[in-house]
N, C-alpha and C. Protein backbone atom coordinates (compact mmCIF):
# COMPACT_ATOMS: atom_id res chain seq x y z
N UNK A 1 -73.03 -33.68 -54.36
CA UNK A 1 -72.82 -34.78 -53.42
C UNK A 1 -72.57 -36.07 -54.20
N UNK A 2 -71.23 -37.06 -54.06
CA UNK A 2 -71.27 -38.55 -54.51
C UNK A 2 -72.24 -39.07 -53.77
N UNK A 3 -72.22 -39.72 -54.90
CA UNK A 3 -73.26 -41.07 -55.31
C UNK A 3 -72.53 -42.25 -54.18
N UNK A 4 -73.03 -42.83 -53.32
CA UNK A 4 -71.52 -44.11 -52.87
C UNK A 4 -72.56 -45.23 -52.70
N UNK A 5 -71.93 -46.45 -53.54
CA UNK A 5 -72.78 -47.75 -53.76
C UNK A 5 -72.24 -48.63 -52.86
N UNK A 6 -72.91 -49.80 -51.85
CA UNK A 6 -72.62 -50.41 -51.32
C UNK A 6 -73.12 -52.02 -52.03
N UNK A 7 -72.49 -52.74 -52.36
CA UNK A 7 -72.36 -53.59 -53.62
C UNK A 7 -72.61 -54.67 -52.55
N UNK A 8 -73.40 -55.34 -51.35
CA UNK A 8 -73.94 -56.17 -50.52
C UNK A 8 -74.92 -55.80 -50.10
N UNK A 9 -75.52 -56.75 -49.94
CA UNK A 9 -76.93 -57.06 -49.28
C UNK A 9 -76.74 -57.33 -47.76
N UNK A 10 -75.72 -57.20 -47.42
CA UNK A 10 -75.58 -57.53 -45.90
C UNK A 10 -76.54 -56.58 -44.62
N UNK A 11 -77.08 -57.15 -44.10
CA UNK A 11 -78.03 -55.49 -43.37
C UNK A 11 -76.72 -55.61 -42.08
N UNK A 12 -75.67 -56.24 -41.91
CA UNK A 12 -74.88 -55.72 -41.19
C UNK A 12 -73.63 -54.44 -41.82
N UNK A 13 -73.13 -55.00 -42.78
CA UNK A 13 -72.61 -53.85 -43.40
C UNK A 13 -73.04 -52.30 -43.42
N UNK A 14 -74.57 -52.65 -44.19
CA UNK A 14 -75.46 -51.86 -43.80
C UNK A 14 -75.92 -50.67 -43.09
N UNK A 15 -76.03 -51.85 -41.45
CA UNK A 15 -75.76 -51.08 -40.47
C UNK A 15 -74.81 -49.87 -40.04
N UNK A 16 -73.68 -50.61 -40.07
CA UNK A 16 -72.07 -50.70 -39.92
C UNK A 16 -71.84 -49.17 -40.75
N UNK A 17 -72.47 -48.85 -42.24
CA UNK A 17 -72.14 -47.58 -42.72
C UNK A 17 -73.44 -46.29 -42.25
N UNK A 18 -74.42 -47.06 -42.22
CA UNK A 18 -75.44 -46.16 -41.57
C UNK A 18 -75.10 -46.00 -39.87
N UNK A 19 -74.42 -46.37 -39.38
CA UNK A 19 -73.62 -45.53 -37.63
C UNK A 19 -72.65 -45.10 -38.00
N UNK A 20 -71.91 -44.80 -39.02
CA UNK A 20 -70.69 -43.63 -39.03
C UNK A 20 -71.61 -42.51 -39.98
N UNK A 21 -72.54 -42.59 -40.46
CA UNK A 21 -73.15 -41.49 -41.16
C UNK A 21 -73.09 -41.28 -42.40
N UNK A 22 -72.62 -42.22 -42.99
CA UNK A 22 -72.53 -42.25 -44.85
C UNK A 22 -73.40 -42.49 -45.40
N UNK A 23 -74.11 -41.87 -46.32
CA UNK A 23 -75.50 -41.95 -47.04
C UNK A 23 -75.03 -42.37 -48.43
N UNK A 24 -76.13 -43.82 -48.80
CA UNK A 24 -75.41 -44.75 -49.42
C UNK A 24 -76.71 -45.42 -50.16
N UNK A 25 -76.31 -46.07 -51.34
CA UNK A 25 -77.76 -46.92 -52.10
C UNK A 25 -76.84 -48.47 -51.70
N UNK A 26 -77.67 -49.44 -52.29
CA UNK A 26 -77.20 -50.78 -51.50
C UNK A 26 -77.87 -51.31 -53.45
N UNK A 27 -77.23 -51.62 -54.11
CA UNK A 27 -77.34 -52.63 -55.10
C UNK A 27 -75.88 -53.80 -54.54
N UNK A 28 -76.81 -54.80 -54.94
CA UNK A 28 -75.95 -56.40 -54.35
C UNK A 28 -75.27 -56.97 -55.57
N UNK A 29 -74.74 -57.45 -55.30
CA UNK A 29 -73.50 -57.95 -56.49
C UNK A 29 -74.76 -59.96 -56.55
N UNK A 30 -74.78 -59.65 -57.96
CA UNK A 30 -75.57 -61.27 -57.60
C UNK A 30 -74.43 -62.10 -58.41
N UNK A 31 -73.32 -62.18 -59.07
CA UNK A 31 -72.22 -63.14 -59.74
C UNK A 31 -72.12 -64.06 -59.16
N UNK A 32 -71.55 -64.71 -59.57
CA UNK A 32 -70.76 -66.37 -58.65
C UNK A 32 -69.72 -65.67 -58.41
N UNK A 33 -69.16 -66.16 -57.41
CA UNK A 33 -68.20 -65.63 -56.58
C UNK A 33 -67.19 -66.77 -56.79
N UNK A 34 -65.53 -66.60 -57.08
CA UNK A 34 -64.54 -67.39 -57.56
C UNK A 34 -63.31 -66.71 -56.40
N UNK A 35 -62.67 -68.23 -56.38
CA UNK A 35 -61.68 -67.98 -55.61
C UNK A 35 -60.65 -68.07 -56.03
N UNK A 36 -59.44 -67.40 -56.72
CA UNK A 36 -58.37 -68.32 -57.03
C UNK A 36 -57.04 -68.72 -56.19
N UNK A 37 -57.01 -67.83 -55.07
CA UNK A 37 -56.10 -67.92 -54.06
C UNK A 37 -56.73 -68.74 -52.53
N UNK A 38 -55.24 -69.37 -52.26
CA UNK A 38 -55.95 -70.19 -51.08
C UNK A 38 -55.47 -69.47 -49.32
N UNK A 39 -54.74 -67.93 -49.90
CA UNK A 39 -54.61 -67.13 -49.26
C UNK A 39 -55.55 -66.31 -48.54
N UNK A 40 -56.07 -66.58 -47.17
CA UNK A 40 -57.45 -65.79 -46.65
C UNK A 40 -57.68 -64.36 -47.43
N UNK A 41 -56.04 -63.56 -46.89
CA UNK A 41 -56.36 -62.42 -47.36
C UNK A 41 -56.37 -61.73 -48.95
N UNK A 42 -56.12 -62.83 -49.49
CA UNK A 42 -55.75 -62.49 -51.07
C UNK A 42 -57.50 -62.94 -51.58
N UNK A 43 -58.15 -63.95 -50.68
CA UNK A 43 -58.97 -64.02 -51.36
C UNK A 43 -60.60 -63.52 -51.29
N UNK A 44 -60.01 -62.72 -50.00
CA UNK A 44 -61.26 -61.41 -49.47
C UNK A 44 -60.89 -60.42 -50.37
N UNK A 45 -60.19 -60.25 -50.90
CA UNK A 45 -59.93 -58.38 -52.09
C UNK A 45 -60.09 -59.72 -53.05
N UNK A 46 -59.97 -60.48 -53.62
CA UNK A 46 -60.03 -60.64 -55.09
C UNK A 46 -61.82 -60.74 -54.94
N UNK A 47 -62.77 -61.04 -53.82
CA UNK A 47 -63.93 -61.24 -53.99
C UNK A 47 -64.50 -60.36 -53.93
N UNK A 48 -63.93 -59.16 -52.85
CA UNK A 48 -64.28 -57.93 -53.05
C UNK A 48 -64.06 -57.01 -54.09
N UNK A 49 -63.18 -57.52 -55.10
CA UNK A 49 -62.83 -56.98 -56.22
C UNK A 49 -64.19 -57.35 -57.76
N UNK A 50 -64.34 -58.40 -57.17
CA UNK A 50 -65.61 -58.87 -58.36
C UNK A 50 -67.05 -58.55 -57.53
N UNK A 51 -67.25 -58.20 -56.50
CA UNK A 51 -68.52 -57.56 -56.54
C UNK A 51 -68.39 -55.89 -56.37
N UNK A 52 -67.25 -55.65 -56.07
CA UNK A 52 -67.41 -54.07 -56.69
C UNK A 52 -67.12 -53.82 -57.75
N UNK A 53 -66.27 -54.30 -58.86
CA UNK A 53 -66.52 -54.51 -60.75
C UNK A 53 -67.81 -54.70 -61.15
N UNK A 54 -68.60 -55.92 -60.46
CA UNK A 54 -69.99 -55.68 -61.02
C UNK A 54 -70.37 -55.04 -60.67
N UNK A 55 -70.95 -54.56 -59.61
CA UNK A 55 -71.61 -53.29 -59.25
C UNK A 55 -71.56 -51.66 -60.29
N UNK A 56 -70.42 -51.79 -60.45
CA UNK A 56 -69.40 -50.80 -61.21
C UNK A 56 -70.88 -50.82 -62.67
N UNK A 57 -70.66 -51.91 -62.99
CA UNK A 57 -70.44 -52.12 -64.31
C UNK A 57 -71.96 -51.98 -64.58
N UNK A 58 -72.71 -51.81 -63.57
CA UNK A 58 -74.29 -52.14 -63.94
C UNK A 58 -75.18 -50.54 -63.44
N UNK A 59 -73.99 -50.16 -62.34
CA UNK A 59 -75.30 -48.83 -61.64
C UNK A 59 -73.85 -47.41 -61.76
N UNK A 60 -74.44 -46.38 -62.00
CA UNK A 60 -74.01 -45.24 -61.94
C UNK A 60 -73.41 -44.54 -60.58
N UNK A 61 -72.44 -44.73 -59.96
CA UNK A 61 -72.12 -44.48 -58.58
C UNK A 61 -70.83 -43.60 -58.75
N UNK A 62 -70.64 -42.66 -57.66
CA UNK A 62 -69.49 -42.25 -57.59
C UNK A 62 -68.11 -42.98 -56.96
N UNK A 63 -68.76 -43.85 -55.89
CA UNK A 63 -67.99 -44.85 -54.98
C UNK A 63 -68.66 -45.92 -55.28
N UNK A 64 -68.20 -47.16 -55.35
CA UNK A 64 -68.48 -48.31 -55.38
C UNK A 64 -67.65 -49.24 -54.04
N UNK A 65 -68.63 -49.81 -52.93
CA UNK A 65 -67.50 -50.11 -51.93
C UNK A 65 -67.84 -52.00 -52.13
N UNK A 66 -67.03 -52.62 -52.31
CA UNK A 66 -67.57 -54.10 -52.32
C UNK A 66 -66.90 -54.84 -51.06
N UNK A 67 -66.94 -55.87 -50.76
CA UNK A 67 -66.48 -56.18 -49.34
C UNK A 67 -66.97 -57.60 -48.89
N UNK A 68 -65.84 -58.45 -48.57
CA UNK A 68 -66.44 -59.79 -48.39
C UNK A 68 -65.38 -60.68 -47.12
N UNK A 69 -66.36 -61.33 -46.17
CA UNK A 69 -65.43 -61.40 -45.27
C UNK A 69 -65.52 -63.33 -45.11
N UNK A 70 -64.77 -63.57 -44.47
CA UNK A 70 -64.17 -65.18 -43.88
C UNK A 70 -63.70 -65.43 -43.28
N UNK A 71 -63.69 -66.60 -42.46
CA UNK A 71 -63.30 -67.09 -41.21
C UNK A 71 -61.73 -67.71 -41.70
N UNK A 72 -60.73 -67.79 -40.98
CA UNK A 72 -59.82 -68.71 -41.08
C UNK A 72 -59.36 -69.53 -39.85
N UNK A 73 -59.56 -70.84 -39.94
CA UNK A 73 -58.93 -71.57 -38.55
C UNK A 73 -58.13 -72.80 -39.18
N UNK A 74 -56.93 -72.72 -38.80
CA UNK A 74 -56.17 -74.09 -38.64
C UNK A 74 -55.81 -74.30 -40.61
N UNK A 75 -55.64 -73.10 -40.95
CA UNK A 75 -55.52 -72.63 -42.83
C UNK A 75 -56.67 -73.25 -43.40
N UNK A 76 -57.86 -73.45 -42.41
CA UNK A 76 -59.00 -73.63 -43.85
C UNK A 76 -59.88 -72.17 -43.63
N UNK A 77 -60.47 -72.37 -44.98
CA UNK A 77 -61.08 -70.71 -44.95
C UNK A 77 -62.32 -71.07 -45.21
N UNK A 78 -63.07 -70.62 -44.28
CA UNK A 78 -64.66 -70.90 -43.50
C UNK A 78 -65.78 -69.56 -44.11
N UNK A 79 -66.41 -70.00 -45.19
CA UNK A 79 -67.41 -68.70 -45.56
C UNK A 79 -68.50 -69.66 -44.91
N UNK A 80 -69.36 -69.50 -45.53
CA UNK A 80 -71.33 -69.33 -44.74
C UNK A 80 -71.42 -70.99 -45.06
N UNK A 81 -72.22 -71.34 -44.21
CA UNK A 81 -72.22 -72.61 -43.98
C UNK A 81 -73.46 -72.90 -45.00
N UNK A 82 -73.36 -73.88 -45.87
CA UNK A 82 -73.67 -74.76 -46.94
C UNK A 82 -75.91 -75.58 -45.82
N UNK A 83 -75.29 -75.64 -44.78
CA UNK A 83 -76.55 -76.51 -44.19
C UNK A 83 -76.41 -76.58 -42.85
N UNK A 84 -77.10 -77.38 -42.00
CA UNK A 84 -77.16 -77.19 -40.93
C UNK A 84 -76.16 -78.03 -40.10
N UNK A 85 -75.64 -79.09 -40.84
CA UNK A 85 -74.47 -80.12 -40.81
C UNK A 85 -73.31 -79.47 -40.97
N UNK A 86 -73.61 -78.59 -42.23
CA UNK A 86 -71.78 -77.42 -42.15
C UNK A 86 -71.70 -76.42 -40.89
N UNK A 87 -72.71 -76.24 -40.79
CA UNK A 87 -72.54 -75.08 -39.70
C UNK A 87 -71.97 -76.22 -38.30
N UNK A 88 -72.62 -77.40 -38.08
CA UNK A 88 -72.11 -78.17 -36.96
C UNK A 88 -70.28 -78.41 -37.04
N UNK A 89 -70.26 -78.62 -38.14
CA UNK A 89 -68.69 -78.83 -38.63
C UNK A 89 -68.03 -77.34 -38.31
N UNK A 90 -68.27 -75.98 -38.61
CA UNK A 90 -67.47 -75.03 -38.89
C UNK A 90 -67.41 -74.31 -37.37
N UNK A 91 -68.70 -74.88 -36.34
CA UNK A 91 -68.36 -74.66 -34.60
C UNK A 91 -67.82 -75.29 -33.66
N UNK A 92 -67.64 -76.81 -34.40
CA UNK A 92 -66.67 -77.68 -33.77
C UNK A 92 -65.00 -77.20 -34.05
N UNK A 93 -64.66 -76.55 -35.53
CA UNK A 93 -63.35 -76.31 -35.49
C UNK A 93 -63.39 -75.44 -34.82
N UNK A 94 -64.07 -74.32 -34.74
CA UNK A 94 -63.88 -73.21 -34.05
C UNK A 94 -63.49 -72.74 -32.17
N UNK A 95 -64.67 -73.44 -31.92
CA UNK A 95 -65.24 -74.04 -30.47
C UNK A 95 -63.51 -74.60 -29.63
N UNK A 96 -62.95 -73.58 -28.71
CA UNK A 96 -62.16 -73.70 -27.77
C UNK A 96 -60.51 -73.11 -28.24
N UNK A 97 -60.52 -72.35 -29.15
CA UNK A 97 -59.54 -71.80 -29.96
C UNK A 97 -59.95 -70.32 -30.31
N UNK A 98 -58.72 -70.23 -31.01
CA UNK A 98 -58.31 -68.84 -31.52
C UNK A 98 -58.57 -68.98 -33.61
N UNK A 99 -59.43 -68.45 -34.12
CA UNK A 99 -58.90 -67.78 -35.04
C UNK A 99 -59.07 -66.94 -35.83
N UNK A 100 -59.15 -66.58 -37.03
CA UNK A 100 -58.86 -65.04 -37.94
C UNK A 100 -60.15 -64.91 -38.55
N UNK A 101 -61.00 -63.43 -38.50
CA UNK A 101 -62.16 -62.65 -39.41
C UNK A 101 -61.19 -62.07 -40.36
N UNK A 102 -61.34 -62.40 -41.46
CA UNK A 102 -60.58 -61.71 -42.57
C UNK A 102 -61.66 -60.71 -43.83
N UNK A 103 -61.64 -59.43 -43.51
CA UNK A 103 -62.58 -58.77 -44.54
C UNK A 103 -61.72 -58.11 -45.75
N UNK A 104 -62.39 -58.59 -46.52
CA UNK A 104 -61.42 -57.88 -47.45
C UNK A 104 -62.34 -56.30 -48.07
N UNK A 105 -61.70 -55.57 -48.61
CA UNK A 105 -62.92 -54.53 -49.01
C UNK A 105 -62.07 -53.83 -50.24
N UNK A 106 -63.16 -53.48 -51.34
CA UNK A 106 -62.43 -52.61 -52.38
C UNK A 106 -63.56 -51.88 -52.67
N UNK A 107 -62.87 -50.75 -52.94
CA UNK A 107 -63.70 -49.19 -53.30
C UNK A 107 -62.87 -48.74 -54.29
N UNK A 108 -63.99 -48.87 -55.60
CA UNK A 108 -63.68 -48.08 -56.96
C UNK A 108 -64.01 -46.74 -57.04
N UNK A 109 -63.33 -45.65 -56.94
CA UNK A 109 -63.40 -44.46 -57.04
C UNK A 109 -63.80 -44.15 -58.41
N UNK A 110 -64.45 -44.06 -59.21
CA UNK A 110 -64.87 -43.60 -60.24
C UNK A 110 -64.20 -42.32 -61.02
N UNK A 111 -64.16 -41.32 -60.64
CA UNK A 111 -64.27 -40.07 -60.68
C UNK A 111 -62.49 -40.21 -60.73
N UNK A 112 -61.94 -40.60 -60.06
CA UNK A 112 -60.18 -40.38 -60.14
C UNK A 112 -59.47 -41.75 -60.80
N UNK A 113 -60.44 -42.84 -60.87
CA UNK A 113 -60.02 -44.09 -61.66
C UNK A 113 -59.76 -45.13 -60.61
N UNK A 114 -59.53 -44.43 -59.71
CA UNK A 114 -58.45 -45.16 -58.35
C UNK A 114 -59.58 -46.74 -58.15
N UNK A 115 -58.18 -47.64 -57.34
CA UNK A 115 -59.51 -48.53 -56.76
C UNK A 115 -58.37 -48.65 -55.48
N UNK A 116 -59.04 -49.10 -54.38
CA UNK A 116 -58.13 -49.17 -53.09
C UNK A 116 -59.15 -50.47 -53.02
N UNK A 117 -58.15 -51.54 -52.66
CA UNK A 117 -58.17 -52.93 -52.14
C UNK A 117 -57.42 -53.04 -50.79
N UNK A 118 -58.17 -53.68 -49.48
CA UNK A 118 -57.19 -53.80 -48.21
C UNK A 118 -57.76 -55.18 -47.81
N UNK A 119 -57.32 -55.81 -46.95
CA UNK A 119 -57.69 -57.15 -46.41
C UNK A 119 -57.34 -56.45 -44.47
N UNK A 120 -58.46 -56.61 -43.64
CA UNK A 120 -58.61 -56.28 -42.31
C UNK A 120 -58.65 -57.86 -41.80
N UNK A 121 -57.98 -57.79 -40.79
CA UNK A 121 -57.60 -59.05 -39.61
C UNK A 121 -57.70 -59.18 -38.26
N UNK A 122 -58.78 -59.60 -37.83
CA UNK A 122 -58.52 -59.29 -36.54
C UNK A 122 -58.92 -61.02 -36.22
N UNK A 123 -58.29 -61.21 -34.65
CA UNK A 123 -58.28 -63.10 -34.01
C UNK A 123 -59.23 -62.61 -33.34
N UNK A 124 -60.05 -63.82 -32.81
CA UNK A 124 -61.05 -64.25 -32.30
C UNK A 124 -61.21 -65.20 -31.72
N UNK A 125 -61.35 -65.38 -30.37
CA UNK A 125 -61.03 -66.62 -29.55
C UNK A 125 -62.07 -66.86 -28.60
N UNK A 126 -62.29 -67.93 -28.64
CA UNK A 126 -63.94 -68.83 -28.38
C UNK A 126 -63.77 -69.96 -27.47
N UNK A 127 -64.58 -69.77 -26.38
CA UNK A 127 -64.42 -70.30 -25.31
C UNK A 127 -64.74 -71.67 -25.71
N UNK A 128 -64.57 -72.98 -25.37
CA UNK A 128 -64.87 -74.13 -25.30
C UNK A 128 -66.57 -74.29 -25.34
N UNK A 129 -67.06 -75.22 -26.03
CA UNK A 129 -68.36 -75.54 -26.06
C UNK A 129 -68.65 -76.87 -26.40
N UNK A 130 -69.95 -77.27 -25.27
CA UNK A 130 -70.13 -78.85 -25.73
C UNK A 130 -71.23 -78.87 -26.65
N UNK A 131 -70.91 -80.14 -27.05
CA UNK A 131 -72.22 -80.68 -28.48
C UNK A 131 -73.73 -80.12 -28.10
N UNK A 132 -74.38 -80.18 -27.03
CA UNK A 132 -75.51 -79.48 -26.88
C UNK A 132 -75.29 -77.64 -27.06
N UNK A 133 -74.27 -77.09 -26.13
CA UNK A 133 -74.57 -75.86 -27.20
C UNK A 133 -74.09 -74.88 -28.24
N UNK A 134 -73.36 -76.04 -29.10
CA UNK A 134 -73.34 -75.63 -30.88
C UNK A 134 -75.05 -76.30 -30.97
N UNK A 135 -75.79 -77.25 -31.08
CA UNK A 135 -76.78 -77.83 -31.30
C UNK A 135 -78.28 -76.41 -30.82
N UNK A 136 -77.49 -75.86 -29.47
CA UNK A 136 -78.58 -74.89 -29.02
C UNK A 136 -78.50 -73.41 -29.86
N UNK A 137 -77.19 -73.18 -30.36
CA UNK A 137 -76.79 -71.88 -31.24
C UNK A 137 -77.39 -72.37 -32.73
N UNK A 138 -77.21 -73.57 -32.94
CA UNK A 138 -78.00 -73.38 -34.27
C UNK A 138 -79.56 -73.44 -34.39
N UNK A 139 -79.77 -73.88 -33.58
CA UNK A 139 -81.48 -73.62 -33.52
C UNK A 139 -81.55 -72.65 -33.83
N UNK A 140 -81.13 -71.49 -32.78
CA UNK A 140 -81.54 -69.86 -33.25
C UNK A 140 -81.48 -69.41 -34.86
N UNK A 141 -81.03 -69.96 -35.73
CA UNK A 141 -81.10 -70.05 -37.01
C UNK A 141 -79.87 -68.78 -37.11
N UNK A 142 -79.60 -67.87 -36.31
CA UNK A 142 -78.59 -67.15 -36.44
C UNK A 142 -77.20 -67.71 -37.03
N UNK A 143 -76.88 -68.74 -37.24
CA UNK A 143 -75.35 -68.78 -37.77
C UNK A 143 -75.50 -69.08 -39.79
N UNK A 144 -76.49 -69.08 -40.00
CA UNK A 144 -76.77 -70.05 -41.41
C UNK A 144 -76.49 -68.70 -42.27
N UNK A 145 -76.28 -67.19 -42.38
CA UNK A 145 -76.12 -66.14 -43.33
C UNK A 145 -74.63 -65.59 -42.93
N UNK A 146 -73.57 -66.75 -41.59
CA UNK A 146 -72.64 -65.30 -41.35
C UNK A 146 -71.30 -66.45 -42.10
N UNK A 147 -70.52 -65.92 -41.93
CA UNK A 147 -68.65 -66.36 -41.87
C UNK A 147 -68.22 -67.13 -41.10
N UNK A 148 -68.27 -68.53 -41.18
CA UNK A 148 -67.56 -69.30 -39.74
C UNK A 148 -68.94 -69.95 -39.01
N UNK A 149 -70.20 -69.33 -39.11
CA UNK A 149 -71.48 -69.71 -38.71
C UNK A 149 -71.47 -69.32 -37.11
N UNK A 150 -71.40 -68.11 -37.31
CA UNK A 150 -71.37 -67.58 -36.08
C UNK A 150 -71.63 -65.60 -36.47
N UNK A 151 -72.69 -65.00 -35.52
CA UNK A 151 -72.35 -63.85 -35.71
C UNK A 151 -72.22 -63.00 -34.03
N UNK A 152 -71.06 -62.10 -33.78
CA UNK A 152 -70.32 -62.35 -33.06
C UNK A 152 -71.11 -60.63 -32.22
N UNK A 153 -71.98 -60.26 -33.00
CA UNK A 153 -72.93 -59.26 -32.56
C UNK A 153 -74.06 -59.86 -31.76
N UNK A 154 -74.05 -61.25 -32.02
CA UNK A 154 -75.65 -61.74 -31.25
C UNK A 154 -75.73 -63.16 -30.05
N UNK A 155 -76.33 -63.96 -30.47
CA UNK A 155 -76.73 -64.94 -29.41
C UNK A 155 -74.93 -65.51 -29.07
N UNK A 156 -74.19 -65.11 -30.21
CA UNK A 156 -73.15 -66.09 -30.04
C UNK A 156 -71.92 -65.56 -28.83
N UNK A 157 -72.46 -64.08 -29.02
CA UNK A 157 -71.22 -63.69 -27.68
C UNK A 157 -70.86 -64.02 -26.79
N UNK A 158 -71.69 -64.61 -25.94
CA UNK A 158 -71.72 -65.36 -24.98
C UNK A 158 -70.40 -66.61 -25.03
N UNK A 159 -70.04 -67.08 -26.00
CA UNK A 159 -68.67 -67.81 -26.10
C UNK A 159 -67.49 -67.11 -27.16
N UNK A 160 -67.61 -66.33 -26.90
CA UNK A 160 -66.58 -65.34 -27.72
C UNK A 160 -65.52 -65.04 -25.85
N UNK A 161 -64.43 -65.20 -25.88
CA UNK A 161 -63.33 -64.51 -24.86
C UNK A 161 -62.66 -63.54 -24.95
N UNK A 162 -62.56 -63.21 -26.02
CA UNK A 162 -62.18 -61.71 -26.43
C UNK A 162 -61.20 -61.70 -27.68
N UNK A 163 -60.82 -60.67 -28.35
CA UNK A 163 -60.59 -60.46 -30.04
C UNK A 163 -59.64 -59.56 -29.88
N UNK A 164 -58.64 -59.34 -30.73
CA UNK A 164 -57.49 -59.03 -31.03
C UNK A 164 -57.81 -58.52 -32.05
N UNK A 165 -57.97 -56.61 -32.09
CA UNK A 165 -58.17 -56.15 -33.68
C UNK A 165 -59.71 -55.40 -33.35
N UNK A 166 -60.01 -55.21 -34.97
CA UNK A 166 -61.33 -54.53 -35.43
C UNK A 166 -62.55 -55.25 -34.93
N UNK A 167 -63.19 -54.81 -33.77
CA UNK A 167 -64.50 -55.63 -33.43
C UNK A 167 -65.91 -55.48 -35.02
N UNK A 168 -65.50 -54.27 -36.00
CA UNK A 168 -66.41 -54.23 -36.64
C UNK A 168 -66.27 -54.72 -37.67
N UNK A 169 -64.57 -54.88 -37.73
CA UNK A 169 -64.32 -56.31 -38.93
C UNK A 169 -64.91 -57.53 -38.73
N UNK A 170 -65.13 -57.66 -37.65
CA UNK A 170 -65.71 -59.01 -37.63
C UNK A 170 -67.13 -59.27 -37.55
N UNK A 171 -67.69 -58.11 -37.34
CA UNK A 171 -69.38 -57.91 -37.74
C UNK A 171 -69.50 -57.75 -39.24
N UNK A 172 -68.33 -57.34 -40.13
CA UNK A 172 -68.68 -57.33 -41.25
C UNK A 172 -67.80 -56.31 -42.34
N UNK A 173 -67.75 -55.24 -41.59
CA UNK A 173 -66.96 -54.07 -42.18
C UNK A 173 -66.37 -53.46 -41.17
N UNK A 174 -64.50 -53.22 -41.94
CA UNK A 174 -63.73 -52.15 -40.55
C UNK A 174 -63.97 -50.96 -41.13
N UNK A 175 -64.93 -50.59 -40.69
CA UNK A 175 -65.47 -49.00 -41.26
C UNK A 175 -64.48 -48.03 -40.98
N UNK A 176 -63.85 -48.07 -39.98
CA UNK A 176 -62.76 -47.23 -39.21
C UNK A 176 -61.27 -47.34 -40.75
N UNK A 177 -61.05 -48.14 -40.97
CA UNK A 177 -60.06 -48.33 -41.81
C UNK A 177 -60.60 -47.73 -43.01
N UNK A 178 -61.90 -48.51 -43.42
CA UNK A 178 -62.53 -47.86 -44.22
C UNK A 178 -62.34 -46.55 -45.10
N UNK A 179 -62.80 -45.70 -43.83
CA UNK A 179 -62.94 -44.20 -43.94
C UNK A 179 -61.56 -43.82 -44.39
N UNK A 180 -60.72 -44.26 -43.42
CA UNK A 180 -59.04 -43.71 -43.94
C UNK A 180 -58.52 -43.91 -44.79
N UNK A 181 -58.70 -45.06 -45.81
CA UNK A 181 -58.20 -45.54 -46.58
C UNK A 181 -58.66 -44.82 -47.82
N UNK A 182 -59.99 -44.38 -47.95
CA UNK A 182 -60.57 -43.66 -49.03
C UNK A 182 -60.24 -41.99 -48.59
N UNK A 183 -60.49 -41.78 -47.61
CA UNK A 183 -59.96 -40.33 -47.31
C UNK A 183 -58.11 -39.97 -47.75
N UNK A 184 -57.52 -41.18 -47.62
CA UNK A 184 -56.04 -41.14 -48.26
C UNK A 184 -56.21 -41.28 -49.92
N UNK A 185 -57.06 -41.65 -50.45
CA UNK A 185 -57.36 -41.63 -52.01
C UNK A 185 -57.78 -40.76 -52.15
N UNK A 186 -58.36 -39.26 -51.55
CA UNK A 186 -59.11 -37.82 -51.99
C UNK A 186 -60.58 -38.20 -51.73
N UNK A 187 -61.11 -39.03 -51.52
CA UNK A 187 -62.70 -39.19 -51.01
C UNK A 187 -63.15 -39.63 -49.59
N UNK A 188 -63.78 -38.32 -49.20
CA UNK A 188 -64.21 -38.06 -47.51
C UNK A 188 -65.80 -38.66 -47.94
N UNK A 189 -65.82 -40.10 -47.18
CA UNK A 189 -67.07 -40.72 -47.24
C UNK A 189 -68.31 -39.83 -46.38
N UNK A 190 -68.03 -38.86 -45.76
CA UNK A 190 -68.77 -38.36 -44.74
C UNK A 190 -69.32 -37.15 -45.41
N UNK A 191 -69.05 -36.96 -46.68
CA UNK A 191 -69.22 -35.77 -47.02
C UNK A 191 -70.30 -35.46 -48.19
């Protein structure tokens, strides 16, 4: 049986591979994370590319899956909010518009050399909201660990209108793509 490393600490990811049934160890990528592209999707695989290299490089795995996701609205690219002031800033752009969960994900196959890099996209469009409740969503302390400062599994659905694409890309991982993408490289994650 492979070894398959999940190179985040995310307990949504987590989740996300423990409901399709893949049995998995979880070492976290701790690096600084660098951006050099101002391309959403170029710069979800280059980040997912440096925490599945480290991962690689430190634990014995047969799969290494790394994976890092971001908001994009209006071409700025929105990761985890800095404080409780960024998070006010990153629900005001958001708040009465449309825009992009961008995950990027790379899985180093070990065993065949291979690495498969993809960037998943799906829109997301958010009903209008006044200053009291972005002010009432951040209380719940729920937006301060996600993408955009919002996680789209919990208190926040309630102003979500509906999404275009992978609902589990935007929780974190398109597991669905996932699976196919490594099953087209010779490795059945299920197995």
């Amino acid at each position: 049986m492979k070894k398959i490393i999940l190179a985040s600490g995310s307990p949504r990811r987590r989740e996300l591979l423990e409901q399709i049934g893949v049995k998995f160890e979880i070492h976290k990528a701790e690096g600084e994370e660098k951006i050099t592209s101002s391309i959403p999707e170029e710069a979800v695989k280059e980040l997912s590319l440096q925490k599945a290299k480290e991962v690689s490089g430190k634990y014995d795995g047969d799969v290494i899956i790394g994976a890092d996701t971001v908001v994009a609205v209006d071409g700025q690219i929105l990761g985890k909010p800095a404080d409780r002031a960024d998070a006010v800033r990153m629900l005001r752009l958001l708040q009465g518009k449309e825009h992009q969960v961008i995950t990027g994900v790379t899985v180093i196959l070990k065993e065949s050399g291979k690495t498969v890099s993809f960037a998943e996209v799906t829109k997301v469009y958010i009903f209008p909201m006044t200053e009291e409740q972005i002010e009432q969503y951040i209380e719940t302390g729920e937006p301060m660990d996600k993408a955009g400062a919002y996680g789209i599994q919990g208190k926040f659905a309630v102003y979500v209108s509906g999404i275009e694409g992978d609902y589990n890309n935007v929780v974190g991982l398109p597991v669905g793509r996932l699976y196919q993408e490594t099953l087209a490289a010779g490795v059945d994650l299920l197995l």
